[in-house]
PDB file of N, CA and C in Angstrom:
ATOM      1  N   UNK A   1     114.513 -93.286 221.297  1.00  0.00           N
ATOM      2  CA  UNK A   1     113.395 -92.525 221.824  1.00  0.00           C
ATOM      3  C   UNK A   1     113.863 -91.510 222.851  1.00  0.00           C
ATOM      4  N   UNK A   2     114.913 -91.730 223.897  1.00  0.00           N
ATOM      5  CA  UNK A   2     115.479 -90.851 224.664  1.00  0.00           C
ATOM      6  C   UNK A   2     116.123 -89.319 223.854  1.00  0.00           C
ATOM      7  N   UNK A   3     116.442 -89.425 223.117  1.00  0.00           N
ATOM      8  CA  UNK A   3     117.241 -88.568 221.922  1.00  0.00           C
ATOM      9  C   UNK A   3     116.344 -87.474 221.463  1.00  0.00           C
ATOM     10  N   UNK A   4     116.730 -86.391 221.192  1.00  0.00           N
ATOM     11  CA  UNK A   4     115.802 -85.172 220.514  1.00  0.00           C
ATOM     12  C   UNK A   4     116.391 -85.511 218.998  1.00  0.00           C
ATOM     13  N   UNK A   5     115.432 -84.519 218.145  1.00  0.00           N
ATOM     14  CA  UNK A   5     115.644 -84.913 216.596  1.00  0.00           C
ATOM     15  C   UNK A   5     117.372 -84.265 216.627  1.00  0.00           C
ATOM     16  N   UNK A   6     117.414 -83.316 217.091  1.00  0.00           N
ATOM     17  CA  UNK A   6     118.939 -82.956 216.881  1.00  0.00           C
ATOM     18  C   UNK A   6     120.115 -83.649 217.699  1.00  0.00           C
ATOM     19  N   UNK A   7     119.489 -84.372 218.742  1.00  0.00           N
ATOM     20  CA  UNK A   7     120.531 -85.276 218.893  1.00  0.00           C
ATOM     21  C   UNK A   7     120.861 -86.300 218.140  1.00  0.00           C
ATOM     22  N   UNK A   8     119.755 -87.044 217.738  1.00  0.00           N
ATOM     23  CA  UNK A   8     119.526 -88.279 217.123  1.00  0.00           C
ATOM     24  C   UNK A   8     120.424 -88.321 215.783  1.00  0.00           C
ATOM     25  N   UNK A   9     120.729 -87.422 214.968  1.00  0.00           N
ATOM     26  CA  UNK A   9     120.927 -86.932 213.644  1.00  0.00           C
ATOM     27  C   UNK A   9     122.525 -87.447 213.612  1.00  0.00           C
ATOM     28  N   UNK A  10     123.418 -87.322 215.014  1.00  0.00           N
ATOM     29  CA  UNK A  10     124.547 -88.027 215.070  1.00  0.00           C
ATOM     30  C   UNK A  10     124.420 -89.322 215.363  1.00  0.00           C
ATOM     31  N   UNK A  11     123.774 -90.217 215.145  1.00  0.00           N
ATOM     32  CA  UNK A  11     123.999 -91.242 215.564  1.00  0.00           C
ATOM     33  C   UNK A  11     124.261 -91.618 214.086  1.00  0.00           C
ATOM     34  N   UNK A  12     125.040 -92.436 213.854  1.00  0.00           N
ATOM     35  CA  UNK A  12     126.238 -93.138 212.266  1.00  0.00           C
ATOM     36  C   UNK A  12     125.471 -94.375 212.026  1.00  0.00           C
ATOM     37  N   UNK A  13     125.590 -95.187 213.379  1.00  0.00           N
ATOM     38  CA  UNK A  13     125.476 -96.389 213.176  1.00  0.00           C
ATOM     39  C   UNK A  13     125.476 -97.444 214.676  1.00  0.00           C
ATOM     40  N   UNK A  14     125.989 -98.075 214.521  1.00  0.00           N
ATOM     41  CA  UNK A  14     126.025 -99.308 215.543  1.00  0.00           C
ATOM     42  C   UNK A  14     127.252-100.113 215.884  1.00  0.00           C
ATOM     43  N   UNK A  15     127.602-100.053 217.476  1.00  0.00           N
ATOM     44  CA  UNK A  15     128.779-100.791 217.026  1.00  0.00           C
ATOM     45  C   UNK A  15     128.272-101.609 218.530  1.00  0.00           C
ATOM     46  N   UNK A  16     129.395-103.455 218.586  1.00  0.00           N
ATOM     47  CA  UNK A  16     129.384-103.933 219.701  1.00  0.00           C
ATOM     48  C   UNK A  16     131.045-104.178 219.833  1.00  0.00           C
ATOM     49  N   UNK A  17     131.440-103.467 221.349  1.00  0.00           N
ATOM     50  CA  UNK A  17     132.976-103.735 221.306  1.00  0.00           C
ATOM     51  C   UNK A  17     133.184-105.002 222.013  1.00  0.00           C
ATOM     52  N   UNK A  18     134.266-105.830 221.480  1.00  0.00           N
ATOM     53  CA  UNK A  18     134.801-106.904 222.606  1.00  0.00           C
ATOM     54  C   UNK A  18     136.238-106.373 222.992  1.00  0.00           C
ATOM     55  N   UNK A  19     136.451-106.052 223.780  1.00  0.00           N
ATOM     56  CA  UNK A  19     138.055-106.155 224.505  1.00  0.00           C
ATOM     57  C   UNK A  19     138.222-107.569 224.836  1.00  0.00           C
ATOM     58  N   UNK A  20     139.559-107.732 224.550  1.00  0.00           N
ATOM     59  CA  UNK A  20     140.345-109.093 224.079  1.00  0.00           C
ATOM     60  C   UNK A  20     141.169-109.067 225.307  1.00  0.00           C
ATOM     61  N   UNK A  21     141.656-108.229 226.332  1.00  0.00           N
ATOM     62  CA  UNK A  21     142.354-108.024 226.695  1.00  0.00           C
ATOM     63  C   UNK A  21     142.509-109.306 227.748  1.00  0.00           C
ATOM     64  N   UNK A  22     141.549-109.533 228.777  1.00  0.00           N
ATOM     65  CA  UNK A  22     141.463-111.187 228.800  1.00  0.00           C
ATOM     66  C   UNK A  22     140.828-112.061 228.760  1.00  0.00           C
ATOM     67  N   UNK A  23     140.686-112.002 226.945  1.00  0.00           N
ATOM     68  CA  UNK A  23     140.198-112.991 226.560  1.00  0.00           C
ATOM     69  C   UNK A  23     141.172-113.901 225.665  1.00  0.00           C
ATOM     70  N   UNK A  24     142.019-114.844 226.054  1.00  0.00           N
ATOM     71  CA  UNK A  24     143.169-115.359 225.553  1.00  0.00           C
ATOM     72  C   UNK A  24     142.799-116.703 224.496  1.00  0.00           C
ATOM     73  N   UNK A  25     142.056-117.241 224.384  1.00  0.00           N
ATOM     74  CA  UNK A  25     141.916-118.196 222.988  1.00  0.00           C
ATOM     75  C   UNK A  25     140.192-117.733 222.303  1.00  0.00           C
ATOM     76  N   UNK A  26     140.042-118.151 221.296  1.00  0.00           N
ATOM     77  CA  UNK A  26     139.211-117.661 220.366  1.00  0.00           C
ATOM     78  C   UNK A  26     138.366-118.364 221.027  1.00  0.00           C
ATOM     79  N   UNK A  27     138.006-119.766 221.700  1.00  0.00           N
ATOM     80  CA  UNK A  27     136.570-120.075 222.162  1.00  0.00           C
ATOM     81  C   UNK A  27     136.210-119.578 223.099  1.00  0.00           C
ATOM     82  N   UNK A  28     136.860-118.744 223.969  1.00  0.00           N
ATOM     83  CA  UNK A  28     136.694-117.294 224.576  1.00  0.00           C
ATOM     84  C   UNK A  28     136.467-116.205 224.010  1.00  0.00           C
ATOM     85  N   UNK A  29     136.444-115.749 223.070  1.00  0.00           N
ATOM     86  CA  UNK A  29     136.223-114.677 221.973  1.00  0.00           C
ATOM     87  C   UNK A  29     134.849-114.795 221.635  1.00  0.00           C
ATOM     88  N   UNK A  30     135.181-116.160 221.236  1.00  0.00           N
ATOM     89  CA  UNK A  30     133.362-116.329 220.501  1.00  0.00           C
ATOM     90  C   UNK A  30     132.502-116.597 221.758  1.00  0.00           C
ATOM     91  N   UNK A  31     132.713-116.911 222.238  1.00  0.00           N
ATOM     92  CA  UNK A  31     131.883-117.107 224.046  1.00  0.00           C
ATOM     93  C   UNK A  31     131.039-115.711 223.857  1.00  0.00           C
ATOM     94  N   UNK A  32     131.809-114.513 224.117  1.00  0.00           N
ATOM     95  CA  UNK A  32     132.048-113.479 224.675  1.00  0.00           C
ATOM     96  C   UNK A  32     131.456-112.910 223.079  1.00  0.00           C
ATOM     97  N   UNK A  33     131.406-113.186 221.514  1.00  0.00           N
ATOM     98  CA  UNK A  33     131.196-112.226 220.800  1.00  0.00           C
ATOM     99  C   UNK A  33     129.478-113.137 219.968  1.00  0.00           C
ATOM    100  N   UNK A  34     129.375-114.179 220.573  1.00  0.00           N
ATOM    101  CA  UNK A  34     128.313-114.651 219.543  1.00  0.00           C
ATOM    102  C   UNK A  34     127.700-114.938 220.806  1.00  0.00           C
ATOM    103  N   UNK A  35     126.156-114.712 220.787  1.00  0.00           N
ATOM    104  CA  UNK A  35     124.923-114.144 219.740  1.00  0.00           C
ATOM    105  C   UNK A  35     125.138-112.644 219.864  1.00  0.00           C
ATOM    106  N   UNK A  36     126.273-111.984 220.725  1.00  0.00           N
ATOM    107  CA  UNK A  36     126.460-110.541 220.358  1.00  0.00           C
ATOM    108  C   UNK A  36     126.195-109.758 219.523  1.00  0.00           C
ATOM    109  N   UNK A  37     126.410-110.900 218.350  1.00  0.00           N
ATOM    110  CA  UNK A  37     126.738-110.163 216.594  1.00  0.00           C
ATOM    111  C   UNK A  37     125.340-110.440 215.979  1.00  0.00           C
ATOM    112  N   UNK A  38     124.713-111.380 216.434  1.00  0.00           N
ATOM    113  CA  UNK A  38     123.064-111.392 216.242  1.00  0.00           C
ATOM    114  C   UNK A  38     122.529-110.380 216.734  1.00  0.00           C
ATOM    115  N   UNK A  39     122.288-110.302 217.758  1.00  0.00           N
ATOM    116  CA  UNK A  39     121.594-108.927 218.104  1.00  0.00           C
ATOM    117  C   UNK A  39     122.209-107.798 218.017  1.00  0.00           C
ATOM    118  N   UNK A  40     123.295-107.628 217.616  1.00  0.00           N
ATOM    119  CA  UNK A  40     123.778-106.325 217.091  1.00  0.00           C
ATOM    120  C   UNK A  40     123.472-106.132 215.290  1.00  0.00           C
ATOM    121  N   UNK A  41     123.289-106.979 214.704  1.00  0.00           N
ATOM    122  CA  UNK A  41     122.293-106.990 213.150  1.00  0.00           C
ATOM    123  C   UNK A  41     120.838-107.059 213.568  1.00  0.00           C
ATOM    124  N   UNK A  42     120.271-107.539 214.633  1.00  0.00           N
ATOM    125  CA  UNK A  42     118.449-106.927 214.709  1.00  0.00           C
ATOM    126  C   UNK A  42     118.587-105.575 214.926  1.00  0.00           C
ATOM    127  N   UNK A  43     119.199-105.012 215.617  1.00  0.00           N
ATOM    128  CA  UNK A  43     119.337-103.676 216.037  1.00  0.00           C
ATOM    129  C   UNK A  43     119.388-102.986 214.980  1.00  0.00           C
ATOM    130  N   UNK A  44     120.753-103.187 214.327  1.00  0.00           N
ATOM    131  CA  UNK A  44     121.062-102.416 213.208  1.00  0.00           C
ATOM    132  C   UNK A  44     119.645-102.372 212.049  1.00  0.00           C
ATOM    133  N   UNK A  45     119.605-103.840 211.610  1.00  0.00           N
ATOM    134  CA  UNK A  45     118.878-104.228 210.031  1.00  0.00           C
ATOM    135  C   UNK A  45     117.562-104.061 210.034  1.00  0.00           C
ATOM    136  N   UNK A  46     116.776-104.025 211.396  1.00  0.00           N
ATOM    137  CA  UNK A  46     115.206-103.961 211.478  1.00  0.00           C
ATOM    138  C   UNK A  46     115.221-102.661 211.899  1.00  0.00           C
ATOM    139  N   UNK A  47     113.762-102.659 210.845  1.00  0.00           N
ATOM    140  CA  UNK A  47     112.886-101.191 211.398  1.00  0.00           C
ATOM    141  C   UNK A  47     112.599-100.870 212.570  1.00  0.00           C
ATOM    142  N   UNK A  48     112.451-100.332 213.062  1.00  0.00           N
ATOM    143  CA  UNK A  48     112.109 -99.899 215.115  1.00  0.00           C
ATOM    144  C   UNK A  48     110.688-100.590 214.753  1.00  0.00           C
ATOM    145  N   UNK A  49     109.199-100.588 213.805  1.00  0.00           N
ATOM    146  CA  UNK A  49     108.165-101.110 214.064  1.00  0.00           C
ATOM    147  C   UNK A  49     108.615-102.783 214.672  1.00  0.00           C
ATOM    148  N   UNK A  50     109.332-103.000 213.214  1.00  0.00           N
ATOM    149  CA  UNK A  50     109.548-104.510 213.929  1.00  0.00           C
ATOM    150  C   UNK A  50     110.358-104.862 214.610  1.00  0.00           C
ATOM    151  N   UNK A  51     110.802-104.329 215.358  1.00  0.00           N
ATOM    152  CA  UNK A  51     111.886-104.734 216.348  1.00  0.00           C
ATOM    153  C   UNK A  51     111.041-105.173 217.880  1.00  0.00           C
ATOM    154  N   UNK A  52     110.903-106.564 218.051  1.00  0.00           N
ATOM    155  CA  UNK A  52     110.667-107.584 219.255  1.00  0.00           C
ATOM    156  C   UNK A  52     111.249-108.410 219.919  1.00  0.00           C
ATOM    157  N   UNK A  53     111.576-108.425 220.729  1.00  0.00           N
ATOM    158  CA  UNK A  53     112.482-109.406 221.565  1.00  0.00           C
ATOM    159  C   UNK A  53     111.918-110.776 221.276  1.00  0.00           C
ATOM    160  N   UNK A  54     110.439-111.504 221.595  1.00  0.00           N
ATOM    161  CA  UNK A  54     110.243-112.500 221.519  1.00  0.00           C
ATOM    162  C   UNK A  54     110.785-113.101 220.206  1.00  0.00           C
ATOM    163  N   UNK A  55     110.689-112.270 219.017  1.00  0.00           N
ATOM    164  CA  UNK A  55     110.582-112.676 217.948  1.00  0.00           C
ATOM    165  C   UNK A  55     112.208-112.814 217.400  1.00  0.00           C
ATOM    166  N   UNK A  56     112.929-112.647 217.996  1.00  0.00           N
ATOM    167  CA  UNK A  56     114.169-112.474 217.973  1.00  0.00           C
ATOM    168  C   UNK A  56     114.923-113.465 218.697  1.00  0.00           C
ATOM    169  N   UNK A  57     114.210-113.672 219.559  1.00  0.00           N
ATOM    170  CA  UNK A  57     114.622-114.992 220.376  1.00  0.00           C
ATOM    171  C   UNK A  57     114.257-116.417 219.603  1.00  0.00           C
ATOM    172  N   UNK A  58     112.899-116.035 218.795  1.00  0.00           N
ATOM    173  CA  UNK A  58     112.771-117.318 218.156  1.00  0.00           C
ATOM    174  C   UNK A  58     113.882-117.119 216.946  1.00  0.00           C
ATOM    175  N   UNK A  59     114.317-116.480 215.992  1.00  0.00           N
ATOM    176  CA  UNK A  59     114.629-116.298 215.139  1.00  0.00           C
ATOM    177  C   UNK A  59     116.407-116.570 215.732  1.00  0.00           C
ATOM    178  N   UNK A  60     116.788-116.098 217.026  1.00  0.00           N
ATOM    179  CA  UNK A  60     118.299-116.604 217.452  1.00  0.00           C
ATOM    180  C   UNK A  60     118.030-118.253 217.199  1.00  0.00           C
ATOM    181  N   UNK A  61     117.012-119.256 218.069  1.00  0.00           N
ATOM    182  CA  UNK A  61     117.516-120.493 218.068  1.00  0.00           C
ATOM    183  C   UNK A  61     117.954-121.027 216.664  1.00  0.00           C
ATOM    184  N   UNK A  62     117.518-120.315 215.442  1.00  0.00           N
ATOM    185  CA  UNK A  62     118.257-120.765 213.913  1.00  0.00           C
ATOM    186  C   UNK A  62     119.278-120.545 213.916  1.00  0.00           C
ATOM    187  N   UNK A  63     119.400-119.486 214.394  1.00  0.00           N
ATOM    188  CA  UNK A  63     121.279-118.912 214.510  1.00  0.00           C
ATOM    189  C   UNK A  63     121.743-119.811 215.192  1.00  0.00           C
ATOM    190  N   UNK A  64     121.557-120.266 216.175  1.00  0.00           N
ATOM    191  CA  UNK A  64     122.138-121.105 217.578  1.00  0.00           C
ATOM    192  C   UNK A  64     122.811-122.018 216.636  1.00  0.00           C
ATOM    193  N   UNK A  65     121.591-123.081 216.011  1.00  0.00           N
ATOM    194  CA  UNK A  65     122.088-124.137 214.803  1.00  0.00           C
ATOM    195  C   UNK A  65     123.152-123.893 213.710  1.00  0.00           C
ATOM    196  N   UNK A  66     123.081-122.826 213.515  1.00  0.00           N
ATOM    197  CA  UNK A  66     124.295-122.601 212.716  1.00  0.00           C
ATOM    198  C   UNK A  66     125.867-122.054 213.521  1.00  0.00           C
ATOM    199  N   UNK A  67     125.678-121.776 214.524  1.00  0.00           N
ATOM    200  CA  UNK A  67     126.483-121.788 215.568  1.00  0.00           C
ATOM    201  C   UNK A  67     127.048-123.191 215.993  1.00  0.00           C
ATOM    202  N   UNK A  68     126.235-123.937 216.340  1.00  0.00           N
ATOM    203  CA  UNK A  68     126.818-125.886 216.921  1.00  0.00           C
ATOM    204  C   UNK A  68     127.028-125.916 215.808  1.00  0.00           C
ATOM    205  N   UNK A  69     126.706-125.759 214.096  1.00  0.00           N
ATOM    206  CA  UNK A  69     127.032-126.913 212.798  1.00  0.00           C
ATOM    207  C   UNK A  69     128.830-126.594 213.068  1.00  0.00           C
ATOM    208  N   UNK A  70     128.685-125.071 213.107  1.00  0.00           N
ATOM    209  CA  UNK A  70     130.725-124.576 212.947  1.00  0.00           C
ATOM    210  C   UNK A  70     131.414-124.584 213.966  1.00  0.00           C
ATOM    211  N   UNK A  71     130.492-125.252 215.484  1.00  0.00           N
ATOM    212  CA  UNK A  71     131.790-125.787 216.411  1.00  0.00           C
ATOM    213  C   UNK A  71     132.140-124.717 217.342  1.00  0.00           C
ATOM    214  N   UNK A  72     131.013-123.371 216.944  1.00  0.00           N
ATOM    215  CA  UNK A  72     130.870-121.806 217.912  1.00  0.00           C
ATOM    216  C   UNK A  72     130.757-122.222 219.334  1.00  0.00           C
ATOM    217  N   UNK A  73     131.375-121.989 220.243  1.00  0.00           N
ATOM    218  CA  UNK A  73     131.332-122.129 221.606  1.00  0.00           C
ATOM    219  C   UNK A  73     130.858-120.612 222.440  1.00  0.00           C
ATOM    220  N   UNK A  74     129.548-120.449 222.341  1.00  0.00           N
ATOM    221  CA  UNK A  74     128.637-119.369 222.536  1.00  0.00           C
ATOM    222  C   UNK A  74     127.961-119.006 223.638  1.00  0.00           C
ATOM    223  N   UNK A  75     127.885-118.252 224.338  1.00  0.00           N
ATOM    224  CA  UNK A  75     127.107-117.327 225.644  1.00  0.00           C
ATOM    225  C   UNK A  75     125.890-117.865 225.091  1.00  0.00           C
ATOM    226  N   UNK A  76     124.765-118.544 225.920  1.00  0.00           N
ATOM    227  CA  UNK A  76     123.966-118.821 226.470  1.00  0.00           C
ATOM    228  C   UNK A  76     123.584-120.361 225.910  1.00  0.00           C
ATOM    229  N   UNK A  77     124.427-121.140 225.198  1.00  0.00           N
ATOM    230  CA  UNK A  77     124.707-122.485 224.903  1.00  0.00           C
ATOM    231  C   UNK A  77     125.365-123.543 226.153  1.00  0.00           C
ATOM    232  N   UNK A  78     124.097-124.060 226.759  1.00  0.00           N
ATOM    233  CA  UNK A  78     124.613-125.463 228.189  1.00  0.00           C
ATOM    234  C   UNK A  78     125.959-126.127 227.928  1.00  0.00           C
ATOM    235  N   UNK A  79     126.684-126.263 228.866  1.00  0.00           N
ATOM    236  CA  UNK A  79     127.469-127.350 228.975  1.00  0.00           C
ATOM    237  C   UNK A  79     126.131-128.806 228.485  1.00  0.00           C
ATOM    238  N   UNK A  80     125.500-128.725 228.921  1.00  0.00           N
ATOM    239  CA  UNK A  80     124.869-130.046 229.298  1.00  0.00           C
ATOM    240  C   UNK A  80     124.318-130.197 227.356  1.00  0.00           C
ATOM    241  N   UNK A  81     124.179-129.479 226.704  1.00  0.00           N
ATOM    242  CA  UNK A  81     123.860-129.909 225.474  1.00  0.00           C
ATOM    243  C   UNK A  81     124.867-130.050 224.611  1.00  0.00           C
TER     244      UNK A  81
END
């Protein structure tokens, strides 16, 4: 929405960077890159109508679950759970 039509026209696509630089084992990686990669596919894959935070938040805790089944050690997942 900030963007004029002729700015907007460059935009390609979407990206989320992680620098690794110190991030030294992968359950640091994934810390640091998951639910990153979730909300960097709402961004990308949904229409701007439907694009909602609440609804996205419900739709992460499925992700979350498939995150604990593969052992993902993830940004905003408790020690305590």
């Amino acid at each position: 929405a900030a963007l004029t039509e002729k700015e907007a026209i460059h935009i390609k696509g979407v990206q989320a960077n992680l620098w690794t630089e110190y991030l030294t084992t992968v359950p640091d990686m994934d810390y640091s890159l998951y639910p990153r990669m979730a909300a960097l596919s709402e961004v990308a894959w949904s229409n701007q109508e439907q694009k909602e935070y609440k609804g996205f938040c419900i739709r992460l805790d499925s992700v979350k679950k498939h995150y604990d089944k593969m052992g993902i050690s993830y940004c905003g997942r408790s020690e305590i759970e």
